[in-house]
PDB file of N, CA and C in Angstrom:
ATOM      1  N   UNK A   1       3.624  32.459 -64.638  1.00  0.00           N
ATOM      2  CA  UNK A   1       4.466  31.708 -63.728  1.00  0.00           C
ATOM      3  C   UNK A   1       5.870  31.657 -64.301  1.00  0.00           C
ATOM      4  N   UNK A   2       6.769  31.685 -63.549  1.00  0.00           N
ATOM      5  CA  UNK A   2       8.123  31.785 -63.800  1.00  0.00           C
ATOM      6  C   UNK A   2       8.421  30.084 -63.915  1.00  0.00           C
ATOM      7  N   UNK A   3       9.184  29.680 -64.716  1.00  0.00           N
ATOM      8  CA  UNK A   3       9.556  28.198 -65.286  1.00  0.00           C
ATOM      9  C   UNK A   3      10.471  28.123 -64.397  1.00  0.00           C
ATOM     10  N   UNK A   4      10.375  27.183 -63.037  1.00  0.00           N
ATOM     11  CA  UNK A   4      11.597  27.139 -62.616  1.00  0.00           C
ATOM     12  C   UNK A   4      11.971  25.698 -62.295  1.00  0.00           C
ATOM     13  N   UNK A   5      12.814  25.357 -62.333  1.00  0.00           N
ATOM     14  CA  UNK A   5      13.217  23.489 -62.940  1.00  0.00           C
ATOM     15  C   UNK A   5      13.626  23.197 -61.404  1.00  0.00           C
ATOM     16  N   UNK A   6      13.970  24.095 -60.559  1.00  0.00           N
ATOM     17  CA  UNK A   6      14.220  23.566 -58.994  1.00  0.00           C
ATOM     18  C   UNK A   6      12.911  23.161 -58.222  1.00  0.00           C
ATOM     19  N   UNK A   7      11.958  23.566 -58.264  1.00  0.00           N
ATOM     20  CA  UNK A   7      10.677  23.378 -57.232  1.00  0.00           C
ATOM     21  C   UNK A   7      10.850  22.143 -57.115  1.00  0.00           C
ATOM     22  N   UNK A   8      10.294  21.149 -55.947  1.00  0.00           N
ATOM     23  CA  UNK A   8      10.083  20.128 -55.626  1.00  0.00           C
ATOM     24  C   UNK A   8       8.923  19.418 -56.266  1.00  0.00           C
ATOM     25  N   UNK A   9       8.644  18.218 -56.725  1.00  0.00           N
ATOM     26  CA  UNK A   9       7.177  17.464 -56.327  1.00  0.00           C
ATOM     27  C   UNK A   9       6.313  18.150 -55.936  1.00  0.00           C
ATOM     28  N   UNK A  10       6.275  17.775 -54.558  1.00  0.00           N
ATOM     29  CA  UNK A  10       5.635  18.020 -53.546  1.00  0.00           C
ATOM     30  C   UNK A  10       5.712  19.697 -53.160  1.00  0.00           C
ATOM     31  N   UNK A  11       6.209  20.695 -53.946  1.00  0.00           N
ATOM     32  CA  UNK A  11       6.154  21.817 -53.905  1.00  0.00           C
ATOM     33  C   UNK A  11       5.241  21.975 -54.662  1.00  0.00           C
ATOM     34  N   UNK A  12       5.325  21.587 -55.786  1.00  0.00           N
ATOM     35  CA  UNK A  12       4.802  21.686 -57.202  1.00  0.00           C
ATOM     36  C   UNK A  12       2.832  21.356 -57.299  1.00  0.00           C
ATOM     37  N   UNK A  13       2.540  20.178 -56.074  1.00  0.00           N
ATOM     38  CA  UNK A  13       1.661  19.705 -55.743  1.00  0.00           C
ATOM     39  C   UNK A  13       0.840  20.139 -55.267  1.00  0.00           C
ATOM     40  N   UNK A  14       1.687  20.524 -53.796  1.00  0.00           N
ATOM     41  CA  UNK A  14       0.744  22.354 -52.944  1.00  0.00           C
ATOM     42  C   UNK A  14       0.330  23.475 -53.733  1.00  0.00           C
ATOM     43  N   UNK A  15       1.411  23.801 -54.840  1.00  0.00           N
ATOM     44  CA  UNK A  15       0.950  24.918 -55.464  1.00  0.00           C
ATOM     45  C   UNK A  15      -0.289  24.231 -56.439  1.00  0.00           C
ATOM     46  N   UNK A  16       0.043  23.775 -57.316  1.00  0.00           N
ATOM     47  CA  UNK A  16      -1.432  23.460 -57.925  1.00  0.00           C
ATOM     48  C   UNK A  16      -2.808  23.118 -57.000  1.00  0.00           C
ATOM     49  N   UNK A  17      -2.701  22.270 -56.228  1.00  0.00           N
ATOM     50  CA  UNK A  17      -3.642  22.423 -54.960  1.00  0.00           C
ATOM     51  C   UNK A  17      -4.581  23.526 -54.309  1.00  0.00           C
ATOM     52  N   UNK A  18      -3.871  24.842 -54.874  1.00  0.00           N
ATOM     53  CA  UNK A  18      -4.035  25.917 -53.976  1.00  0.00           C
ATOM     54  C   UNK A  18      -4.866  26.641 -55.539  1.00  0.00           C
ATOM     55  N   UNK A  19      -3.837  26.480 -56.720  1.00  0.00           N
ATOM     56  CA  UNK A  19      -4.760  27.169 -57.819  1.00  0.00           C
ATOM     57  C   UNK A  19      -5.965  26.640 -57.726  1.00  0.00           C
ATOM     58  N   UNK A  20      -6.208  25.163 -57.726  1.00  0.00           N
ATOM     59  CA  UNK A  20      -7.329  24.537 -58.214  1.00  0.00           C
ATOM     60  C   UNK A  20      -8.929  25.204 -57.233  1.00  0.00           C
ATOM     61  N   UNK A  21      -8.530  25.173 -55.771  1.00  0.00           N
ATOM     62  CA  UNK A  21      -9.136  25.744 -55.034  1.00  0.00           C
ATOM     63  C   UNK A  21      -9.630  27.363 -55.373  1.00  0.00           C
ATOM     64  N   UNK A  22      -8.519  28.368 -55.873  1.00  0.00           N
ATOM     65  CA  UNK A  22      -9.001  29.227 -56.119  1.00  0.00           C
ATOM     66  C   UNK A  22      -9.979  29.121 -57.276  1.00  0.00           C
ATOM     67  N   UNK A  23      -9.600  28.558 -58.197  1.00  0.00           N
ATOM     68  CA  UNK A  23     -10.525  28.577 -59.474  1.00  0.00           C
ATOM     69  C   UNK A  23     -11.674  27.776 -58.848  1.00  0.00           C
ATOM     70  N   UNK A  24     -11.948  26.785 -58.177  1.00  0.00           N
ATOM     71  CA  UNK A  24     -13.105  26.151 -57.627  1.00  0.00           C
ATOM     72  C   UNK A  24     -14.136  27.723 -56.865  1.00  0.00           C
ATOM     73  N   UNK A  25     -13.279  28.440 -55.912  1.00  0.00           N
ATOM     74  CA  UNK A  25     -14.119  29.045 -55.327  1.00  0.00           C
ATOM     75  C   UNK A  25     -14.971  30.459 -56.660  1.00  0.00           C
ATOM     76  N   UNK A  26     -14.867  30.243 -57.589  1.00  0.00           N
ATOM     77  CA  UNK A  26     -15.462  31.273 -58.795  1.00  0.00           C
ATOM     78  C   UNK A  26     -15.184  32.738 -58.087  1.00  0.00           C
ATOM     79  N   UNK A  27     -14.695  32.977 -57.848  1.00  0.00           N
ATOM     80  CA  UNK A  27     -13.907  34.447 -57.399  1.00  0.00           C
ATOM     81  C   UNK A  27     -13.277  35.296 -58.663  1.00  0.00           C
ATOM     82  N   UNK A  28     -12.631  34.379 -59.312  1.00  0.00           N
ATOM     83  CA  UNK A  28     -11.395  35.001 -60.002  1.00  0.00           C
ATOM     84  C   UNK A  28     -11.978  35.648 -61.738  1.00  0.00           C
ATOM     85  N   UNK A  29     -11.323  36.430 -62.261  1.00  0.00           N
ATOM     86  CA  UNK A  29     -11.658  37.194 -63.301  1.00  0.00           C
ATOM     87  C   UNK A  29     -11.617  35.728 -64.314  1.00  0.00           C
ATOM     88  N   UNK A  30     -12.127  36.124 -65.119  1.00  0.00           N
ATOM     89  CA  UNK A  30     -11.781  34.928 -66.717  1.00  0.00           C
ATOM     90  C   UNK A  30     -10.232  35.332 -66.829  1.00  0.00           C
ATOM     91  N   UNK A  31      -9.837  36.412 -66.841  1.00  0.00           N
ATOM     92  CA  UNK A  31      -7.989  36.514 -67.501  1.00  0.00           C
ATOM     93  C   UNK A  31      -7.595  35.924 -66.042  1.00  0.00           C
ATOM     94  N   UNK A  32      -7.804  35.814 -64.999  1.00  0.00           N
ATOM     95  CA  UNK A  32      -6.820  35.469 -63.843  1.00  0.00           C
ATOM     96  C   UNK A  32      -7.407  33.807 -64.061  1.00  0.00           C
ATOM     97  N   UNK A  33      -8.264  33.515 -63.753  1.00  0.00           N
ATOM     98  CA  UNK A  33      -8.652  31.659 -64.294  1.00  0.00           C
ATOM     99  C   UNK A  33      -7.804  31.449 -65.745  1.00  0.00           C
ATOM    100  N   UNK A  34      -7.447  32.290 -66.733  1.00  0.00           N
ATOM    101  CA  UNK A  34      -6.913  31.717 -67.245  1.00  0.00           C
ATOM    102  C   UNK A  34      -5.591  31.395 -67.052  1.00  0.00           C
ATOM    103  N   UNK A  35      -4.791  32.143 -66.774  1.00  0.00           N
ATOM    104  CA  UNK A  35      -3.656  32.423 -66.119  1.00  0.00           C
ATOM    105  C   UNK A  35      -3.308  31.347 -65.174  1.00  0.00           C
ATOM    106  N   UNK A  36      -4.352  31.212 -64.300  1.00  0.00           N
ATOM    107  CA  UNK A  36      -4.478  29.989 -63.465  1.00  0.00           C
ATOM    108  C   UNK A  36      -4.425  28.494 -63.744  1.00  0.00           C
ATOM    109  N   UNK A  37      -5.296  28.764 -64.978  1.00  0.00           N
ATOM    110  CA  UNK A  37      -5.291  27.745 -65.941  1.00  0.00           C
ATOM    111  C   UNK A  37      -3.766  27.315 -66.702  1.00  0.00           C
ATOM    112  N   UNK A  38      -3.435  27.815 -67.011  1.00  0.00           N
ATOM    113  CA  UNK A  38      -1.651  27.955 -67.677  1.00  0.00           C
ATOM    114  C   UNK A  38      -0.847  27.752 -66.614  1.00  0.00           C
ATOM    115  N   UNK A  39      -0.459  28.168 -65.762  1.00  0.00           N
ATOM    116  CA  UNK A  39       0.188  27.645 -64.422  1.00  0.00           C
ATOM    117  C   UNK A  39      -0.087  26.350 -63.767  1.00  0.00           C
ATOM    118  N   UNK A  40      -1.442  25.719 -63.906  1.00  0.00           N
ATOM    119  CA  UNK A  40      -1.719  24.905 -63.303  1.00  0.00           C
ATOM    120  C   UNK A  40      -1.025  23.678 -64.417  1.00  0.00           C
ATOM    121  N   UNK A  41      -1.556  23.721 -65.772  1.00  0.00           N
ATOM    122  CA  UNK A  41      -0.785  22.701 -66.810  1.00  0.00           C
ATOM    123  C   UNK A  41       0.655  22.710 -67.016  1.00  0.00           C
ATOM    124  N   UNK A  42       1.721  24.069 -66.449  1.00  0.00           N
ATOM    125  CA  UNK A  42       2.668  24.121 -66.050  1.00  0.00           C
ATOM    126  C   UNK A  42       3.332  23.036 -65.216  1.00  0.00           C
ATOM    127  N   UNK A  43       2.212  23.040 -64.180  1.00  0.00           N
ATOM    128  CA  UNK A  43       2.839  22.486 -62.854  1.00  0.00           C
ATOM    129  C   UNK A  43       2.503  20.691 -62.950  1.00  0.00           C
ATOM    130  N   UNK A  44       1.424  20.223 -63.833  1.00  0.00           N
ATOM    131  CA  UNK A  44       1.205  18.972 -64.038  1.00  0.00           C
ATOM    132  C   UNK A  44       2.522  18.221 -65.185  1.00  0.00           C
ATOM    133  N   UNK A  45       2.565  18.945 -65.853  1.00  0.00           N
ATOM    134  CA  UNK A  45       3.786  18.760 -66.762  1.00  0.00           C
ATOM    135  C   UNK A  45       4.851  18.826 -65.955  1.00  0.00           C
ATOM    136  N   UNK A  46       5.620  19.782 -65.587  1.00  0.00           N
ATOM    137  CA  UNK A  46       6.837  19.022 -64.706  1.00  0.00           C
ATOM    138  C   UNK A  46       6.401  18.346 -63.716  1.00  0.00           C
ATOM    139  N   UNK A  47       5.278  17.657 -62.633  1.00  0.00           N
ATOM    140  CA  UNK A  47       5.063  16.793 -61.925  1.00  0.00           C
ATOM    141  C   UNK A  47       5.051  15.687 -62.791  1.00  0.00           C
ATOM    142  N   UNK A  48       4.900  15.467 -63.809  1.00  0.00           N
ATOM    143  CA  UNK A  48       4.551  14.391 -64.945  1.00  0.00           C
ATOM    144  C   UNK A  48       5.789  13.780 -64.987  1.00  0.00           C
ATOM    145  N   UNK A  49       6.730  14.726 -65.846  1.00  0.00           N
ATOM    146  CA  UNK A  49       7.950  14.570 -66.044  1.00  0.00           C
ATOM    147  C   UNK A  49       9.047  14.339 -65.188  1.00  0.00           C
ATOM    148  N   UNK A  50       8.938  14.721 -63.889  1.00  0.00           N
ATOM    149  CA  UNK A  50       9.334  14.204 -62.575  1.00  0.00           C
ATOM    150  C   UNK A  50       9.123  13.091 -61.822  1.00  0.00           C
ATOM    151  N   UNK A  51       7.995  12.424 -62.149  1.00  0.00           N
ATOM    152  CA  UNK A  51       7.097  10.991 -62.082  1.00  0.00           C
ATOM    153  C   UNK A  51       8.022  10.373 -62.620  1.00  0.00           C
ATOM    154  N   UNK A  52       7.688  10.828 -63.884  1.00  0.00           N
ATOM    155  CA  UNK A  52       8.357   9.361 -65.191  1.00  0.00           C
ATOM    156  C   UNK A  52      10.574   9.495 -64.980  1.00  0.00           C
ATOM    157  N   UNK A  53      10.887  11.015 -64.617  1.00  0.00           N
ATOM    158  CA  UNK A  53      12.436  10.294 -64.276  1.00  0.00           C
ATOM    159  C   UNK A  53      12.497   9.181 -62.712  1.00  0.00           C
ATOM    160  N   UNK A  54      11.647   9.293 -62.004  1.00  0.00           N
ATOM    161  CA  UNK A  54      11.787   8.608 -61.103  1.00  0.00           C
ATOM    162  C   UNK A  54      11.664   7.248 -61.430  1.00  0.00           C
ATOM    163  N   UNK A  55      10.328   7.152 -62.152  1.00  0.00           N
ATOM    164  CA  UNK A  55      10.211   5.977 -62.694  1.00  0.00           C
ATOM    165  C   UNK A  55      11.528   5.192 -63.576  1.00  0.00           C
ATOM    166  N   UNK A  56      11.993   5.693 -63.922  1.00  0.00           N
ATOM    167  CA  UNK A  56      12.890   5.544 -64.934  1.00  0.00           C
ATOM    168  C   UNK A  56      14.096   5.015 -64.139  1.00  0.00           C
ATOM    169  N   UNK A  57      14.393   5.578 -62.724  1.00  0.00           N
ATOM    170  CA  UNK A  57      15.545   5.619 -62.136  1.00  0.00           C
ATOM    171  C   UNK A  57      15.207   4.255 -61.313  1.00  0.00           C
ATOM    172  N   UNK A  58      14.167   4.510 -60.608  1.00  0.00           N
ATOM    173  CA  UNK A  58      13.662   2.642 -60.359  1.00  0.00           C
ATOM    174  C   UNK A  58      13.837   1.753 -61.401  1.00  0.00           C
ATOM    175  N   UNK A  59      13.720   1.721 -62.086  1.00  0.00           N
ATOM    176  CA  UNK A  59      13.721   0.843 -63.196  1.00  0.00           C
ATOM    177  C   UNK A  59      14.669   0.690 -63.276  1.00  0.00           C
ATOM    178  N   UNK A  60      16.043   1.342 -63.565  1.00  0.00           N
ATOM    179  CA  UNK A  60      17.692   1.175 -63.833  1.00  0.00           C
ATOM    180  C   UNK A  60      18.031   1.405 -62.563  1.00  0.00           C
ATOM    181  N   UNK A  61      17.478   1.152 -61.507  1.00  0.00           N
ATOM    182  CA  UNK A  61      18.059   0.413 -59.922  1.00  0.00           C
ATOM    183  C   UNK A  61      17.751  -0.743 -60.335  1.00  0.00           C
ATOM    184  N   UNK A  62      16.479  -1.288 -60.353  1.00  0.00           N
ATOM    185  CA  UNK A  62      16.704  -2.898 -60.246  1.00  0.00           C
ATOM    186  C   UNK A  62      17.184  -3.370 -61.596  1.00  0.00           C
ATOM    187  N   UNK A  63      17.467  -2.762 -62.484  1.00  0.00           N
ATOM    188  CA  UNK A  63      18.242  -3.253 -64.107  1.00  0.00           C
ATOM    189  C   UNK A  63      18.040  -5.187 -64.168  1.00  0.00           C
ATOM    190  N   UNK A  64      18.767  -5.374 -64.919  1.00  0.00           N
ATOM    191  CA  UNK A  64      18.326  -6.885 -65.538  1.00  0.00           C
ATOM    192  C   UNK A  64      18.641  -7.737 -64.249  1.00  0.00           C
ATOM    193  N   UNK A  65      18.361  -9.048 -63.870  1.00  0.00           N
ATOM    194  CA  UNK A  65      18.331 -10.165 -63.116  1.00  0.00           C
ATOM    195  C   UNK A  65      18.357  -9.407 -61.930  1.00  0.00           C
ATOM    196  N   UNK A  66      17.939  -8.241 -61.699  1.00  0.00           N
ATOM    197  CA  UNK A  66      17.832  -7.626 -60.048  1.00  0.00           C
ATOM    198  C   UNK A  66      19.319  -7.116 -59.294  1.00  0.00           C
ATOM    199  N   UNK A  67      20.269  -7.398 -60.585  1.00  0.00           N
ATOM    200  CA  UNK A  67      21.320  -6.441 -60.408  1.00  0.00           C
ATOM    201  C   UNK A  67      21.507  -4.925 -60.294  1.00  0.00           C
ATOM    202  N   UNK A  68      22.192  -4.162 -58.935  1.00  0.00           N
ATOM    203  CA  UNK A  68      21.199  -3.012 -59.002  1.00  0.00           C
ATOM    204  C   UNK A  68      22.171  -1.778 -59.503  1.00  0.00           C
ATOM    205  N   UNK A  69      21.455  -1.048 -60.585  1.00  0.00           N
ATOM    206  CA  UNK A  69      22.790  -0.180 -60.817  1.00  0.00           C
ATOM    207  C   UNK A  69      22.252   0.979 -61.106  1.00  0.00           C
ATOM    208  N   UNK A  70      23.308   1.906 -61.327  1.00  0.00           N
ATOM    209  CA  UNK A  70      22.406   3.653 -61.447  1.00  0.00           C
ATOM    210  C   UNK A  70      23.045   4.088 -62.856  1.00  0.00           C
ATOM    211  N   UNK A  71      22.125   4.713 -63.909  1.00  0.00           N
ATOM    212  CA  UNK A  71      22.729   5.508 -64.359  1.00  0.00           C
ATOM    213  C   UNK A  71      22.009   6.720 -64.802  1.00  0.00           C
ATOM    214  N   UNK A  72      22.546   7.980 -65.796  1.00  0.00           N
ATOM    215  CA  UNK A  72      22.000   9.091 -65.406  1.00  0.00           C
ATOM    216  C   UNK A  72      21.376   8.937 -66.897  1.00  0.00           C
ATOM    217  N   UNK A  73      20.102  10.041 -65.910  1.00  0.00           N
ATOM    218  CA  UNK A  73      19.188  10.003 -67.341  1.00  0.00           C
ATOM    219  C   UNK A  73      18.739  11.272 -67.782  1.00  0.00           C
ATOM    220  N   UNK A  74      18.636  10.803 -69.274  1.00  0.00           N
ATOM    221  CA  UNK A  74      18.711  12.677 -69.904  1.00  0.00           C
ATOM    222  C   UNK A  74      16.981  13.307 -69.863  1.00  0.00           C
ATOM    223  N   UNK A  75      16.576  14.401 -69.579  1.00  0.00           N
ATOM    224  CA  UNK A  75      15.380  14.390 -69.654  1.00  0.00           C
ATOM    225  C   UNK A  75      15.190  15.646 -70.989  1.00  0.00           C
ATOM    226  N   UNK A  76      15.986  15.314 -72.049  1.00  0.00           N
ATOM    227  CA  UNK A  76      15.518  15.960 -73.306  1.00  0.00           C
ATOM    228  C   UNK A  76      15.509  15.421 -74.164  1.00  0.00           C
ATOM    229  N   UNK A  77      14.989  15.706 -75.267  1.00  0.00           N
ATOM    230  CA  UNK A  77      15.155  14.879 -76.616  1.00  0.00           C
ATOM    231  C   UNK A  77      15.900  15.398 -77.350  1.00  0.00           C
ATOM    232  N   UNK A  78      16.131  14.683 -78.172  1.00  0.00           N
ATOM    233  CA  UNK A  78      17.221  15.707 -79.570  1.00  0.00           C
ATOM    234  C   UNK A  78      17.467  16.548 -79.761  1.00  0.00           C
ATOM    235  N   UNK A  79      15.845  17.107 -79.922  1.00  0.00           N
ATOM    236  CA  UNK A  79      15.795  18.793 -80.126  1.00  0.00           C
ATOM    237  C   UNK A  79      16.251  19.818 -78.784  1.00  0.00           C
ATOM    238  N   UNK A  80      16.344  19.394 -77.522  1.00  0.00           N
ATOM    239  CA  UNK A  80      16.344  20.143 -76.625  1.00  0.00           C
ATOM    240  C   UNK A  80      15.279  20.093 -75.591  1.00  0.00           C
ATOM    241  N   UNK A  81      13.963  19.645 -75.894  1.00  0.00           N
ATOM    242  CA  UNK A  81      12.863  20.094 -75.410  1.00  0.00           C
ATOM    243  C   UNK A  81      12.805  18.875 -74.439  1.00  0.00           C
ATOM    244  N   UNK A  82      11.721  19.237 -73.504  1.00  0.00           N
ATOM    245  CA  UNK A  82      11.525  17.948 -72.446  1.00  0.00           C
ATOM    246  C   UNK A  82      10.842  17.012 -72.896  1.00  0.00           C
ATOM    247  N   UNK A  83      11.199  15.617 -72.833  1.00  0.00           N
ATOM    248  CA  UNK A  83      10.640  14.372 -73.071  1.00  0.00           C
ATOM    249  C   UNK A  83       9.378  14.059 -72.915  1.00  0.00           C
ATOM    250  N   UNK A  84       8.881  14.728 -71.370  1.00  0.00           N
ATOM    251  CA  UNK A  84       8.214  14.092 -71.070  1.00  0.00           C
ATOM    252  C   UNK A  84       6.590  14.796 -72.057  1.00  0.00           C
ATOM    253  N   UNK A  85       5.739  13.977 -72.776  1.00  0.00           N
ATOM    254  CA  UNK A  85       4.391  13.506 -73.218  1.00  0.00           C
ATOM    255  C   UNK A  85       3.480  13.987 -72.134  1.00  0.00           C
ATOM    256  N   UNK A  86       2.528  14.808 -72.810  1.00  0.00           N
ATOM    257  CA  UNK A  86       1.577  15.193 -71.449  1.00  0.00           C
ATOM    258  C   UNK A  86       0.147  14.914 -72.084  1.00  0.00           C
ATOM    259  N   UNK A  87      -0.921  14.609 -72.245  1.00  0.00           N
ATOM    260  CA  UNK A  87      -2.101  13.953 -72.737  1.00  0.00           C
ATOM    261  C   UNK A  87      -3.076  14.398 -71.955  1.00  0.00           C
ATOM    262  N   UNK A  88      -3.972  16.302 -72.331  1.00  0.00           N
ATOM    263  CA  UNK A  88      -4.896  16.514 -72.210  1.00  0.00           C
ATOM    264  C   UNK A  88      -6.067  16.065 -71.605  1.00  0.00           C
ATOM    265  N   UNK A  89      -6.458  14.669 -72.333  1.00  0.00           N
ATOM    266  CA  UNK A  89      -8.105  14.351 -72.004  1.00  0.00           C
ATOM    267  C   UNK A  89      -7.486  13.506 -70.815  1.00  0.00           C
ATOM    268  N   UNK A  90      -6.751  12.993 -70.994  1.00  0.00           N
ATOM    269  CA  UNK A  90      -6.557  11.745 -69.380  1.00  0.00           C
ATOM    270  C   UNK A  90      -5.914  12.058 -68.180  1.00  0.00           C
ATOM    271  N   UNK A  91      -4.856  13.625 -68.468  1.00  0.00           N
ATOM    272  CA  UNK A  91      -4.225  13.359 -67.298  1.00  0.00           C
ATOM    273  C   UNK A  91      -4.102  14.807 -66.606  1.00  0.00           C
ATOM    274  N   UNK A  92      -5.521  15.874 -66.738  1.00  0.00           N
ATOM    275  CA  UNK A  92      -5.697  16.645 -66.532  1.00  0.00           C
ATOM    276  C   UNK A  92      -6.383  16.706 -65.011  1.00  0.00           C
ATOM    277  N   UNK A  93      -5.774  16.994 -63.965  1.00  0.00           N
ATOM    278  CA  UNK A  93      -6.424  16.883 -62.503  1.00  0.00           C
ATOM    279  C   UNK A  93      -7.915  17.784 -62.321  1.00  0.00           C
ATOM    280  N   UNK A  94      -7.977  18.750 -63.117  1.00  0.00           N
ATOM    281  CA  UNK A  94      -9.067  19.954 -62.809  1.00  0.00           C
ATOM    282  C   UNK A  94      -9.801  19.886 -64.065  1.00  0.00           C
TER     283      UNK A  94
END
């Protein structure tokens, strides 16, 4: 899968939707399920990480005493890499 930081949510959602189904219907080779497999943890990770900036952006809308304000938020860490934490055993859809 090509890494691409534009897809939508809800783009992102359909497409995994559609892997999960293929790998459900046992059709596919072990190298294409895996493949499938890698694309699909692709697509939960930036849905993850797309969750939590939203979350984040609600949160600094309603800011302290319900004063409402915006500001921008970085989604890397120090090193460069994306913030967002992804956790195997709990937050694996398939």
């Amino acid at each position: 899968m090509t890494k691409s930081k534009n897809i939508s949510f809800e783009q992102s959602l359909e497409t995994l939707e559609q892997l999960v189904k293929k790998m459900d219907s046992g059709d596919l080779s072990l190298e294409a399920s895996l493949a499938s497999f890698e694309q699909g943890i692709q697509l939960v990770r930036q849905c993850q990480q797309q969750l939590q900036q939203a979350e984040q952006k609600v949160q600094q809308l309603l800011g302290s005493n319900g004063d409402l304000q915006l500001q921008t938020l970085s989604n890397t860490s120090d090193d460069g890499q994306p913030s967002a934490k992804f956790d195997f055993e709990d937050d694996v859809p398939f």
